[in-house]
N, C-alpha and C. Protein backbone atom coordinates (compact mmCIF):
# COMPACT_ATOMS: atom_id res chain seq x y z
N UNK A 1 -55.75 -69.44 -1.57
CA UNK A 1 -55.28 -68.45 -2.51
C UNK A 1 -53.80 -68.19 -2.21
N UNK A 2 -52.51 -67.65 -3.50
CA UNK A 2 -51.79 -67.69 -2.95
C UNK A 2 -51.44 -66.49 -3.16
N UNK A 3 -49.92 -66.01 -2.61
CA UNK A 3 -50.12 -64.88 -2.08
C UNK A 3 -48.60 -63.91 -3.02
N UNK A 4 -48.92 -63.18 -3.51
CA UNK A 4 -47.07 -62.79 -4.04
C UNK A 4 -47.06 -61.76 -3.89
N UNK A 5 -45.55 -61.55 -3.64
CA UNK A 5 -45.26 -60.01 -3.91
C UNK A 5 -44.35 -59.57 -4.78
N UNK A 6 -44.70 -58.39 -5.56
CA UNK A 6 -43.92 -57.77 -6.84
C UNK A 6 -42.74 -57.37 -6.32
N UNK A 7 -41.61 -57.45 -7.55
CA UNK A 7 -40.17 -57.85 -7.77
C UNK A 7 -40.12 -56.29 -7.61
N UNK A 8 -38.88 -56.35 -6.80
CA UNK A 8 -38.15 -54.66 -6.99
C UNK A 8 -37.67 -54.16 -8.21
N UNK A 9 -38.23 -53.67 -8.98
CA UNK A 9 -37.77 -53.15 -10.01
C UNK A 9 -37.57 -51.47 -9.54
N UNK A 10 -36.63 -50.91 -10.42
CA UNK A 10 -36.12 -49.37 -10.48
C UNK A 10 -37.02 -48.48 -11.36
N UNK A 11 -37.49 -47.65 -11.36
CA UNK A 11 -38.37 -46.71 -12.20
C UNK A 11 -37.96 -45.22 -12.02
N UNK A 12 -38.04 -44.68 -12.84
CA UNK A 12 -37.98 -43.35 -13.25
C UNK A 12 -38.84 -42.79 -13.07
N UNK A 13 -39.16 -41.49 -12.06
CA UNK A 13 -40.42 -40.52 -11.87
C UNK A 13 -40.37 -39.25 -11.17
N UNK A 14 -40.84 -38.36 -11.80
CA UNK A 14 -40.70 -37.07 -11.49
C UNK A 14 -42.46 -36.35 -11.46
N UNK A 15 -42.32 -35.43 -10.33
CA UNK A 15 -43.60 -34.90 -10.11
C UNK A 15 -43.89 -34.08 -11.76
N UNK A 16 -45.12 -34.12 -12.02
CA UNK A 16 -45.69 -33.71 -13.00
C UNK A 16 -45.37 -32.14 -13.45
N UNK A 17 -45.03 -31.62 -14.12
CA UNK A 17 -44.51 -30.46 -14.60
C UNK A 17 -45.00 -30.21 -16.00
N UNK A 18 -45.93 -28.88 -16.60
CA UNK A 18 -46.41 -28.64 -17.99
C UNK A 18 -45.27 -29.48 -18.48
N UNK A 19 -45.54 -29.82 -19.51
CA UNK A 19 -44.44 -30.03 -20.56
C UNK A 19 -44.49 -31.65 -20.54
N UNK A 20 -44.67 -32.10 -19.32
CA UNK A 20 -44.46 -33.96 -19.48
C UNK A 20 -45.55 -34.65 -20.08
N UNK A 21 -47.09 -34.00 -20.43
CA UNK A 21 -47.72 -34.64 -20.62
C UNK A 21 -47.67 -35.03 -22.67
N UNK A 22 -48.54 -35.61 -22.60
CA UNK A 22 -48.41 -36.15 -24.40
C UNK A 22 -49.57 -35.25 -25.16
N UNK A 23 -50.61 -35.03 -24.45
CA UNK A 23 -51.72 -33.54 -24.75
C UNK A 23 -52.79 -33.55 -24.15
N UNK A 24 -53.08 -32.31 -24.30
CA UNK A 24 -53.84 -31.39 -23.37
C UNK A 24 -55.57 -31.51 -24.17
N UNK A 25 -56.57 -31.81 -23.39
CA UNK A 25 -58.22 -32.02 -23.86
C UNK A 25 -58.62 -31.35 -22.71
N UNK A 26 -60.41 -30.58 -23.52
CA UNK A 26 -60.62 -29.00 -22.67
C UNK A 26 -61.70 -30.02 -22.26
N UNK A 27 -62.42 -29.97 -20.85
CA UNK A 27 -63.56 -29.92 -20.54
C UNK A 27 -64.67 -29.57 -21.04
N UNK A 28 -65.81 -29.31 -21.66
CA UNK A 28 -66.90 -29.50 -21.94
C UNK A 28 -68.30 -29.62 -21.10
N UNK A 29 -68.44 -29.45 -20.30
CA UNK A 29 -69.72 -29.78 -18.99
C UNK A 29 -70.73 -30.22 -20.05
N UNK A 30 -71.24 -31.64 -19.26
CA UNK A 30 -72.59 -32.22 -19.92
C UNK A 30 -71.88 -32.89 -21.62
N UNK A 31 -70.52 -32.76 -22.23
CA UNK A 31 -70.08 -33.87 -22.68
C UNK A 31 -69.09 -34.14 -23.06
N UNK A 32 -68.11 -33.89 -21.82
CA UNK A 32 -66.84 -34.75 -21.67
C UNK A 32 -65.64 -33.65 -22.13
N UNK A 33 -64.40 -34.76 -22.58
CA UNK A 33 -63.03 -34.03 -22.64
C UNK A 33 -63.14 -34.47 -24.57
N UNK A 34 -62.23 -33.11 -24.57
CA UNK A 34 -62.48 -33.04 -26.36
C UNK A 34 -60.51 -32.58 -26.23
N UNK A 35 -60.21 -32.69 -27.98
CA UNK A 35 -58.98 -31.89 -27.92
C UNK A 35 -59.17 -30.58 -28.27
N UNK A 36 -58.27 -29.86 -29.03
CA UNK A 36 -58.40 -28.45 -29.42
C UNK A 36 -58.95 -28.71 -30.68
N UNK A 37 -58.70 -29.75 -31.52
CA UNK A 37 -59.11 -29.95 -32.90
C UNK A 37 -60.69 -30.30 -32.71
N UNK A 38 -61.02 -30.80 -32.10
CA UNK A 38 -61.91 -31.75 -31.82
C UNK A 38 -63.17 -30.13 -31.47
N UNK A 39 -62.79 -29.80 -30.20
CA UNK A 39 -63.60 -28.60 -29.80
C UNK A 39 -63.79 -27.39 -30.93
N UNK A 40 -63.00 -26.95 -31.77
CA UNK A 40 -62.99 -26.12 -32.88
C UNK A 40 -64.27 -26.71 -33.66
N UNK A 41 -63.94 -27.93 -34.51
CA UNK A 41 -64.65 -28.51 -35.44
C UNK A 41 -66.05 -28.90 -34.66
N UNK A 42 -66.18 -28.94 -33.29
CA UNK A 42 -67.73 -28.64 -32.97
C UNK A 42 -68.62 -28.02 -32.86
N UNK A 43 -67.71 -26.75 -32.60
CA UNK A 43 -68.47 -24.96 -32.35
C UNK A 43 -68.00 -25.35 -31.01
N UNK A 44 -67.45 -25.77 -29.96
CA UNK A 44 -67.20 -25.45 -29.12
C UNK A 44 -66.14 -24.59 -28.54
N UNK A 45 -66.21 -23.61 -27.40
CA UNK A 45 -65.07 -22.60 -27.63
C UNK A 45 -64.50 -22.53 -26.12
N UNK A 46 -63.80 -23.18 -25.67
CA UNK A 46 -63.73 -23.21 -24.00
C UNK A 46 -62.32 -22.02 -24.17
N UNK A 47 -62.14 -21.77 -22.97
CA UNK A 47 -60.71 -20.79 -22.76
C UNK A 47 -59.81 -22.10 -23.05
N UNK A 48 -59.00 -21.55 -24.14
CA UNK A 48 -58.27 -23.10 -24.56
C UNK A 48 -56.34 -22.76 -23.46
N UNK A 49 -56.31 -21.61 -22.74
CA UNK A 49 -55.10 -21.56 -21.93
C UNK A 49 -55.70 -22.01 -20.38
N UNK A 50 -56.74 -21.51 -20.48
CA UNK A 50 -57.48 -22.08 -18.73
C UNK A 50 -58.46 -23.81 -18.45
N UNK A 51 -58.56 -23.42 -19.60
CA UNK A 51 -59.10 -24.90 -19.20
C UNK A 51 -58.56 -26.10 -19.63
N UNK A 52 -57.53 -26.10 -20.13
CA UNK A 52 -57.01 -27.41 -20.52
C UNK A 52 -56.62 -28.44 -19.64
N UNK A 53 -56.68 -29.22 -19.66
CA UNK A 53 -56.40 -30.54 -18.76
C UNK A 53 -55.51 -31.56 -19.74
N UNK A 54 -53.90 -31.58 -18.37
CA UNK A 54 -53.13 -32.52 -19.65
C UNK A 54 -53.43 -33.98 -19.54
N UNK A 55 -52.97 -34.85 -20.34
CA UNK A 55 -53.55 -36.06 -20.19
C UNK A 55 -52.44 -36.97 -20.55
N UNK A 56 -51.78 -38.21 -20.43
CA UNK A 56 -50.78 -38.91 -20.80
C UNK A 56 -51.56 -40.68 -21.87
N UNK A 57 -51.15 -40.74 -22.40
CA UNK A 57 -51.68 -41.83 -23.06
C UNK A 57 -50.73 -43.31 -22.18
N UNK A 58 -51.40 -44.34 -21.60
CA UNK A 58 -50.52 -45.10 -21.34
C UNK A 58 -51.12 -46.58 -21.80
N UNK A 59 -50.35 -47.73 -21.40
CA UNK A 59 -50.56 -48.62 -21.59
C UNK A 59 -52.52 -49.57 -21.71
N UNK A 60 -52.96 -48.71 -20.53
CA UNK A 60 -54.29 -49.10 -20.24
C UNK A 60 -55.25 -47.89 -21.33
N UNK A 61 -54.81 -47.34 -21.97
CA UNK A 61 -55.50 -46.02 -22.29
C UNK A 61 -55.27 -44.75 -22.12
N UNK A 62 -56.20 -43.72 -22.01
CA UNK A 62 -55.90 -42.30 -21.52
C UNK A 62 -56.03 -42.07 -20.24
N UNK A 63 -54.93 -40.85 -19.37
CA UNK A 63 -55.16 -40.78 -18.44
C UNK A 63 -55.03 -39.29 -18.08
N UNK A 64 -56.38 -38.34 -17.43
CA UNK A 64 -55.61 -36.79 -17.29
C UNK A 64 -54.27 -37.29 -15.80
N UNK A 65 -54.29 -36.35 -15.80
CA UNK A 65 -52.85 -35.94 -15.11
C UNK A 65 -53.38 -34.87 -14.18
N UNK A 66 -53.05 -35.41 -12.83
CA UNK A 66 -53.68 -34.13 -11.77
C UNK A 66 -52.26 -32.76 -11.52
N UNK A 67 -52.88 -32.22 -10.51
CA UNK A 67 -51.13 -31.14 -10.05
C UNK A 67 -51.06 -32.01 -8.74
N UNK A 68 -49.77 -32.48 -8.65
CA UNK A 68 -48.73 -33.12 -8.06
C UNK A 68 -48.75 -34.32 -7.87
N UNK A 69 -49.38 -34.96 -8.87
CA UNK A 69 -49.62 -36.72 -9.96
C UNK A 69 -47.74 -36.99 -9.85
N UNK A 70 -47.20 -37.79 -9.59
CA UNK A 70 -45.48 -38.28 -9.98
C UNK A 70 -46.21 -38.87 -11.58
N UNK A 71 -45.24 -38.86 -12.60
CA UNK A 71 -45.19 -39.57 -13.79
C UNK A 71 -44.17 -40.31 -13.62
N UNK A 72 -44.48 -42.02 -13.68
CA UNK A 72 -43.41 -42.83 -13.89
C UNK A 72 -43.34 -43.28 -15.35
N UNK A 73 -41.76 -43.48 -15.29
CA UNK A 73 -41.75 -44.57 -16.41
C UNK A 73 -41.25 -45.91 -15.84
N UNK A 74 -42.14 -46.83 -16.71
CA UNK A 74 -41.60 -47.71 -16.36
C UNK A 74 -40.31 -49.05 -17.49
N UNK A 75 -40.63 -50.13 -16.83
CA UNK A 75 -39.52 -50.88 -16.99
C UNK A 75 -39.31 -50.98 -18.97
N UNK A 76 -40.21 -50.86 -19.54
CA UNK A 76 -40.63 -51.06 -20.82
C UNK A 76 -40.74 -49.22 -21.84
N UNK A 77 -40.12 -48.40 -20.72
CA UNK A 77 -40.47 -46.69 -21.25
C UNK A 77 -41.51 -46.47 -21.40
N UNK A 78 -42.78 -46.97 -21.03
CA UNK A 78 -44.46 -46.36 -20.76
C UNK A 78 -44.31 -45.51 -19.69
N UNK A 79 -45.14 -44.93 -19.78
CA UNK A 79 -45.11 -43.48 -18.70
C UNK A 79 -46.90 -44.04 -18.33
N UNK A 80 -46.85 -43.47 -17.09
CA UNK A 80 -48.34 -43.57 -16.50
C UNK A 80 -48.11 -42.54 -15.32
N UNK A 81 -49.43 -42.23 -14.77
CA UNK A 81 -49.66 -41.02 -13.73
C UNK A 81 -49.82 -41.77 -12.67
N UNK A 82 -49.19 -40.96 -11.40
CA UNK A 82 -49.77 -41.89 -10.07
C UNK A 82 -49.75 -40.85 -8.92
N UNK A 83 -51.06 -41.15 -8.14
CA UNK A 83 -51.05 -40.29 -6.79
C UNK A 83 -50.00 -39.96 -6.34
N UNK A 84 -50.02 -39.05 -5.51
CA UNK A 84 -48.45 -38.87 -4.48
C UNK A 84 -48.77 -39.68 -3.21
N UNK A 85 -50.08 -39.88 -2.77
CA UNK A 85 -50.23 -40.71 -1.84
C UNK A 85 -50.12 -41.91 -2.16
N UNK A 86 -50.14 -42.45 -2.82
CA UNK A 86 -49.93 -44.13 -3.67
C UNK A 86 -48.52 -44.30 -3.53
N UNK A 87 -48.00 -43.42 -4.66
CA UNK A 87 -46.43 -43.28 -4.95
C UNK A 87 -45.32 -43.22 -3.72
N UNK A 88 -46.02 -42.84 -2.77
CA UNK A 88 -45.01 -42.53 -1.52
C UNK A 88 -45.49 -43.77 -0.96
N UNK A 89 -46.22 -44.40 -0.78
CA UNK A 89 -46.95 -45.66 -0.02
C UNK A 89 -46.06 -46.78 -1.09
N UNK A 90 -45.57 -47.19 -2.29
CA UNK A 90 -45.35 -47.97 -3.16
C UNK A 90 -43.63 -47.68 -3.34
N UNK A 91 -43.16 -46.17 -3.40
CA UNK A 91 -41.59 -46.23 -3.74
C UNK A 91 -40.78 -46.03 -3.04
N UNK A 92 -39.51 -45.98 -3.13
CA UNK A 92 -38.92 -45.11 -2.28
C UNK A 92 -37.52 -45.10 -3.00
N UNK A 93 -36.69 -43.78 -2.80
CA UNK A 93 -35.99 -43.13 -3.24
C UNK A 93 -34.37 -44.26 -3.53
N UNK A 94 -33.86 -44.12 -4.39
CA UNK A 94 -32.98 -45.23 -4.56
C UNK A 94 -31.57 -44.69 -4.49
């Protein structure tokens, strides 16, 4: 098998802060993440300021977004979420 390692590329990323994500879907227990449109038009009524969970749409799909997730962008302007333990193990400050 052979063996490579990925090219240094530069990326853009800042710890997660309201406001970076693309939108916010409420929890549901027993069936899943809904949006606000979505939960209305079901009868469902969660605390729509407490329970929201933001979420970023990226290349692979949807992704929530934890508290203190880094958001990169990368080489192509996709944004994706990444651990801080990953992110510190993978970048470093340029």
């Amino acid at each position: 098998m052979a063996k490579y390692r990925k090219k240094p590329i530069v990326v853009e990323a800042e710890v997660y802060v309201e406001g970076m994500e693309d939108y916010f879907k409420y929890h549901i227990p027993m069936f899943g993440f809904f949006t606000k449109d979505e939960c209305l038009s079901a009868g469902f009524t969660p605390d729509f300021e407490k329970d929201k969970m933001p979420f970023l749409k990226t290349l692979e799909g949807e992704h929530i977004i934890s508290e203190g997730d880094y958001i990169i962008t990368g080489v192509k302007g996709e944004r994706y979420p990444c651990k801080p333990d990953i992110f510190r193990m993978t970048y470093e400050k340029v």
